[in-house]
C-alpha atoms as a PDB file:
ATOM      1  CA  UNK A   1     -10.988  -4.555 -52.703  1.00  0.00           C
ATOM      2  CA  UNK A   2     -14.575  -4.987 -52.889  1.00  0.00           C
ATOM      3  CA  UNK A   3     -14.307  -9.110 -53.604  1.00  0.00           C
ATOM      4  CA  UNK A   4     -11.932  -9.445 -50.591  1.00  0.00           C
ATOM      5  CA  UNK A   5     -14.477  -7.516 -48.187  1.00  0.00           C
ATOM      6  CA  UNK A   6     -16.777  -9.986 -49.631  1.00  0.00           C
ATOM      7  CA  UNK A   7     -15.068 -12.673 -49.022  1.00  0.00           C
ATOM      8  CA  UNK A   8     -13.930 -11.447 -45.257  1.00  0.00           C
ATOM      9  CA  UNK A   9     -17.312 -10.644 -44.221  1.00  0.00           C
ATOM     10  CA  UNK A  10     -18.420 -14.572 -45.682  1.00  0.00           C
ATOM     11  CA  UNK A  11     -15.610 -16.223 -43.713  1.00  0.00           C
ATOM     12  CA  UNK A  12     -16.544 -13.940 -40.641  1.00  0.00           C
ATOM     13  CA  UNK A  13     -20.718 -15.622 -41.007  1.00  0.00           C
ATOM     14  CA  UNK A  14     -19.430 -19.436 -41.520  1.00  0.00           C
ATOM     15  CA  UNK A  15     -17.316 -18.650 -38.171  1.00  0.00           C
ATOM     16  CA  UNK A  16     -20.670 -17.022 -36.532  1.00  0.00           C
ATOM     17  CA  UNK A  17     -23.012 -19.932 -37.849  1.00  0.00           C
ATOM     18  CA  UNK A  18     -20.294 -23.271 -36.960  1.00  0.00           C
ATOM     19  CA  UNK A  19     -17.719 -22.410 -34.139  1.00  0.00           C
ATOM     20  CA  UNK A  20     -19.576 -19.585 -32.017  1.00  0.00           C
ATOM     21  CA  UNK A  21     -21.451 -20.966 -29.254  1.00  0.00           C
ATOM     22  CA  UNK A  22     -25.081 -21.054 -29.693  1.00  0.00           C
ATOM     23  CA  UNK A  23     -27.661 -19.963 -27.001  1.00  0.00           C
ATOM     24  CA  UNK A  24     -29.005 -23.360 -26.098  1.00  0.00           C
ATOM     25  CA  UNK A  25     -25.487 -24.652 -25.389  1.00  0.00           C
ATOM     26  CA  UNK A  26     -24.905 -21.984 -23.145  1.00  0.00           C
ATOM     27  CA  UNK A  27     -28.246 -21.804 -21.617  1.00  0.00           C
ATOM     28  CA  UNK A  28     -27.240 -23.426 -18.644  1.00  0.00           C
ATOM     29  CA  UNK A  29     -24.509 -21.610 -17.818  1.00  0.00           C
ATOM     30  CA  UNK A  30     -26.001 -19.204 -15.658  1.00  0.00           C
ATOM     31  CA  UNK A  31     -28.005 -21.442 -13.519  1.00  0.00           C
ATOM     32  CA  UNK A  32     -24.217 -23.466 -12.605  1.00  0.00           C
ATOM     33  CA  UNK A  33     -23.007 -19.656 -12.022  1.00  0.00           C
ATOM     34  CA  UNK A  34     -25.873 -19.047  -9.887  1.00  0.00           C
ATOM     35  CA  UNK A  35     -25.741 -23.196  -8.084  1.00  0.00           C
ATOM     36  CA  UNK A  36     -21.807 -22.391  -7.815  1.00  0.00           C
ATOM     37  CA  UNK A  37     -22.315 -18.571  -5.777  1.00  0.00           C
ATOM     38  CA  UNK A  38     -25.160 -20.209  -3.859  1.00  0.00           C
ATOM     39  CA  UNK A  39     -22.791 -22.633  -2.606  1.00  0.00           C
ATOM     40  CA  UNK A  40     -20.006 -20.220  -1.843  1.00  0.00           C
ATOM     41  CA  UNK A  41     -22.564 -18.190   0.511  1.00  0.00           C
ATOM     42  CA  UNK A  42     -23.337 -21.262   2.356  1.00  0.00           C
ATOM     43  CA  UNK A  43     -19.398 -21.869   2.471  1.00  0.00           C
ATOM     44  CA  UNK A  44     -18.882 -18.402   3.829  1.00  0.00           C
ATOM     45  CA  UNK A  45     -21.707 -18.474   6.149  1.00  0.00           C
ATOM     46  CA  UNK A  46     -20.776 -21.850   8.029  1.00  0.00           C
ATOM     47  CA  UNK A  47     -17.722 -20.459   8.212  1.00  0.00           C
ATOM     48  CA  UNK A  48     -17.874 -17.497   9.485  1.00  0.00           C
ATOM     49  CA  UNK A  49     -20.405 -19.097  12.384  1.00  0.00           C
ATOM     50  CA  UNK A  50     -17.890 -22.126  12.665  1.00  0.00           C
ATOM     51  CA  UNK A  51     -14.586 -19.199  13.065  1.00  0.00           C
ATOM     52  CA  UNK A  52     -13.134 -20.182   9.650  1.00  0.00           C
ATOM     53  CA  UNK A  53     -12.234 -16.625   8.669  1.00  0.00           C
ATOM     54  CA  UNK A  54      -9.815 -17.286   6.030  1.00  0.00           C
ATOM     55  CA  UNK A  55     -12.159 -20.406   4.286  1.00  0.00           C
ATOM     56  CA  UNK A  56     -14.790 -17.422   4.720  1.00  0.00           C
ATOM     57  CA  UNK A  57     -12.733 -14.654   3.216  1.00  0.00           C
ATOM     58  CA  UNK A  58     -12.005 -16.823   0.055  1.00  0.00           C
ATOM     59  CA  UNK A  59     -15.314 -17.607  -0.329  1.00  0.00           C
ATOM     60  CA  UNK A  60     -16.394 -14.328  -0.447  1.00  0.00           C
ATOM     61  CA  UNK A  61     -13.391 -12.723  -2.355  1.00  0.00           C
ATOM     62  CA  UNK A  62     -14.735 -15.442  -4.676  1.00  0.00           C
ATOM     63  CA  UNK A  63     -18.336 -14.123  -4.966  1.00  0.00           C
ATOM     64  CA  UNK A  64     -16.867 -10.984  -5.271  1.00  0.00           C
ATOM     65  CA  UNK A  65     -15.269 -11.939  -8.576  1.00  0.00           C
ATOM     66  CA  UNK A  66     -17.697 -12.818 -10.396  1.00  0.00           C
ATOM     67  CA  UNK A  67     -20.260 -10.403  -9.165  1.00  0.00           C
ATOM     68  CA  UNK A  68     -17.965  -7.350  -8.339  1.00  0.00           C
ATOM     69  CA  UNK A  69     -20.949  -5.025  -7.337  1.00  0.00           C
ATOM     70  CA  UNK A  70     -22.545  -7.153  -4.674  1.00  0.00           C
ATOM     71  CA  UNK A  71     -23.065  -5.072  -1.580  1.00  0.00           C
ATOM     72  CA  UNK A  72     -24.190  -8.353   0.912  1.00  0.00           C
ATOM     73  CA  UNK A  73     -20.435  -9.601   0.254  1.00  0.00           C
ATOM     74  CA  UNK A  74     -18.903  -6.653   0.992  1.00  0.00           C
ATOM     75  CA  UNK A  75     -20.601  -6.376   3.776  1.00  0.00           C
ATOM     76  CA  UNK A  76     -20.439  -9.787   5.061  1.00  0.00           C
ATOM     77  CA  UNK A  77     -16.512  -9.137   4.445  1.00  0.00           C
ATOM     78  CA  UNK A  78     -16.428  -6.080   6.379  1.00  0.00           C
ATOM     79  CA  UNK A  79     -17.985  -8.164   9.507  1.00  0.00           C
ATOM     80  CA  UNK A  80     -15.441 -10.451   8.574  1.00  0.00           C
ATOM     81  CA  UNK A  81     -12.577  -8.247   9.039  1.00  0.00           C
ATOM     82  CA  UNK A  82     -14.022  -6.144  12.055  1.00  0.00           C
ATOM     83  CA  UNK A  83     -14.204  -9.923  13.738  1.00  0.00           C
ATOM     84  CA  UNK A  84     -10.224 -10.194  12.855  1.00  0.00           C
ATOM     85  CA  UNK A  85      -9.988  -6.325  14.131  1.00  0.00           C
ATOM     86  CA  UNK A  86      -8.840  -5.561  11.026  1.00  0.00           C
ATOM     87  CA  UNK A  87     -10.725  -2.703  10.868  1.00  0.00           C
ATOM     88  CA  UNK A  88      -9.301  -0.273   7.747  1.00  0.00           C
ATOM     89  CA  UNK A  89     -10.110  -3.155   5.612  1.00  0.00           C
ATOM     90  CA  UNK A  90     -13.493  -3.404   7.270  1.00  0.00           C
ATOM     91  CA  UNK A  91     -14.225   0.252   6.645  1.00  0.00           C
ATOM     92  CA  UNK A  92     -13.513  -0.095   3.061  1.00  0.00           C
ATOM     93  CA  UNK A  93     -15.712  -2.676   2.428  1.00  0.00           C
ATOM     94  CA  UNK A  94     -19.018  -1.174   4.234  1.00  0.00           C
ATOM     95  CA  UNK A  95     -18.152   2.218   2.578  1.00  0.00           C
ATOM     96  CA  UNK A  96     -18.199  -0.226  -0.766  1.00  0.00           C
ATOM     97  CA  UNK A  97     -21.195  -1.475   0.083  1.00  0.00           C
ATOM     98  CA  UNK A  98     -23.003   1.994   0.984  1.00  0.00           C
ATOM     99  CA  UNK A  99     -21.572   2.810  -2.792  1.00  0.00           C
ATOM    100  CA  UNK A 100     -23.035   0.256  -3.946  1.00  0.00           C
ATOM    101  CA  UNK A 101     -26.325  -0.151  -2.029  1.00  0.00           C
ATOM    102  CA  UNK A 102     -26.969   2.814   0.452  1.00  0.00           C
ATOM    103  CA  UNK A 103     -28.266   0.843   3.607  1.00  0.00           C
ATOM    104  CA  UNK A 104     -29.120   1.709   7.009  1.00  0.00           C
ATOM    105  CA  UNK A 105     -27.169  -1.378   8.150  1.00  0.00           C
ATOM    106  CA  UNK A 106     -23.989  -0.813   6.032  1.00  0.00           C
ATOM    107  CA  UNK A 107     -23.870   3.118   7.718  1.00  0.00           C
ATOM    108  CA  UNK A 108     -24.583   1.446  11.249  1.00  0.00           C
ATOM    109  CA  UNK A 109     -21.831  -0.991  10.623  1.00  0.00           C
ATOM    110  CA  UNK A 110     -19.152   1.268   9.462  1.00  0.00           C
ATOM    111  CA  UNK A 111     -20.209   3.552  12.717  1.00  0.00           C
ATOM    112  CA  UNK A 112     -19.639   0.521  14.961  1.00  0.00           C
ATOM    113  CA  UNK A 113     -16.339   0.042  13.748  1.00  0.00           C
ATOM    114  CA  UNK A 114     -15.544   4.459  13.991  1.00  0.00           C
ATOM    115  CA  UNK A 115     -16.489   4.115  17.197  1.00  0.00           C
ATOM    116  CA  UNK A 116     -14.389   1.059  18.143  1.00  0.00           C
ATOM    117  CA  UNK A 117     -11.103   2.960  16.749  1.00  0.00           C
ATOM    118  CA  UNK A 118     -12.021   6.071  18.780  1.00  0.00           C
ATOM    119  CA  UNK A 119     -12.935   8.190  15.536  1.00  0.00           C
ATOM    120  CA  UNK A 120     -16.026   9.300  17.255  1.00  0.00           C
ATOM    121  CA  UNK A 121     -16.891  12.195  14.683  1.00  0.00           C
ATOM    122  CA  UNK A 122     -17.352   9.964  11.777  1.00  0.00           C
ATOM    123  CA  UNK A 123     -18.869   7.419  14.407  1.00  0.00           C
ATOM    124  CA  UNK A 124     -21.479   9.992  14.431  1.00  0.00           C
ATOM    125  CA  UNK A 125     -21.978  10.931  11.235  1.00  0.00           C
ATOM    126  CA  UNK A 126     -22.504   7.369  10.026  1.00  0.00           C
ATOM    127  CA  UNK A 127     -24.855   6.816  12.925  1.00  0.00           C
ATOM    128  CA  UNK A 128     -26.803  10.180  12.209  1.00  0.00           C
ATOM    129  CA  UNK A 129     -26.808   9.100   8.381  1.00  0.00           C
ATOM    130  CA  UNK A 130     -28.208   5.514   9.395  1.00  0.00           C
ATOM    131  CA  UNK A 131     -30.846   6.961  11.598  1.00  0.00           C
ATOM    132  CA  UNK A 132     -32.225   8.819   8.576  1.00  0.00           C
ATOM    133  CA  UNK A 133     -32.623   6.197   6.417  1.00  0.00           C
ATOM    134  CA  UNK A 134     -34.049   3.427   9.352  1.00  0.00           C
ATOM    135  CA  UNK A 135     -35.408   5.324  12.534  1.00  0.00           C
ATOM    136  CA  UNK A 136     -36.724   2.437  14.104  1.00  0.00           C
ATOM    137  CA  UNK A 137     -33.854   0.291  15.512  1.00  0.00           C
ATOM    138  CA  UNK A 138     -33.509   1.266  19.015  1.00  0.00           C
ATOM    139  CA  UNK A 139     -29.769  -0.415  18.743  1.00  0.00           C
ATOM    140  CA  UNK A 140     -29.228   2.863  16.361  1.00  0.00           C
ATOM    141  CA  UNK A 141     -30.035   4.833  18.790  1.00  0.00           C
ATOM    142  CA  UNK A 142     -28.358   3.317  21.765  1.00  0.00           C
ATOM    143  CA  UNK A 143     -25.007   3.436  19.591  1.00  0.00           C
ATOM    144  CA  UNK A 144     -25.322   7.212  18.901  1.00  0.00           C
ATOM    145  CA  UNK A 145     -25.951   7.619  22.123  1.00  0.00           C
ATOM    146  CA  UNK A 146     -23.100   5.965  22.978  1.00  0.00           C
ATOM    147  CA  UNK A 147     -20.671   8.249  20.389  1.00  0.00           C
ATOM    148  CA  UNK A 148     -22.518  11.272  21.358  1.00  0.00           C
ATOM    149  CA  UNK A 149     -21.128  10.417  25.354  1.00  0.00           C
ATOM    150  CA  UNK A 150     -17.709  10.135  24.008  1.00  0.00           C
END
């Protein structure tokens, strides 16, 4: 027993030192991860300015992949669906990103899209919440004031 641990834990080193990737020849594999997102953002962004939605979706379900807890994508994506009125999907992503990221901007955008399906109490929570965290956007206030009409 004692040889063939021996010998298992030998093989398992001449594996480690010969066929296992070595730092150097992976070194550069983050910086084409990073060159690759950085061109998906510019994809998504020209698209989304240029109406492109479903080039712009992909690019960002793309991001999304390989960096899963990235709040600016999911909240790029919820703009992108509250353009397309698709606004459930939209929620979920700006309550992702909040998750992710708590942001003034992610509660404001999420409250926008409350108030645009009529669901005025959560309109004003978000707003309320958003005001807390960033008091000094007077288009924060002008929305609540809006919700608080309704």
């Amino acid at each position: 027993m004692d040889m063939f641990g021996l010998l298992l834990i030998l093989i398992l080193m001449i594996w480690a030192i010969f066929y296992h990737p070595s730092i150097k020849e992976t070194g550069d594999l983050p910086t084409k991860i990073t060159n690759k997102l950085d061109q998906l953002w510019e994809i998504a962004q020209e698209s989304i300015r240029e109406n492109k939605y479903l080039r712009a979706e992909k690019a960002l379900l793309t991001i999304l992949r390989v960096d899963e807890k990235n709040a600016t994508a999911y909240n790029r994506l919820g703009i992108l669906y509250a353009k397309q009125k698709a606004y459930k999907d939209a929620i979920e992503c700006f309550e992702i990103a909040q998750s992710l990221e708590p942001s003034a901007s992610s509660l404001h955008n999420v409250g926008l899209i409350y108030y645009e399906t009529e669901n005025y109490e959560k309109a004003s929570l978000a707003f309320e919440q958003a005001l807390e965290m960033e008091d000094d956007l007077a288009a924060r206030y002008i929305a609540y004031a809006k919700v608080q009409e309704k």
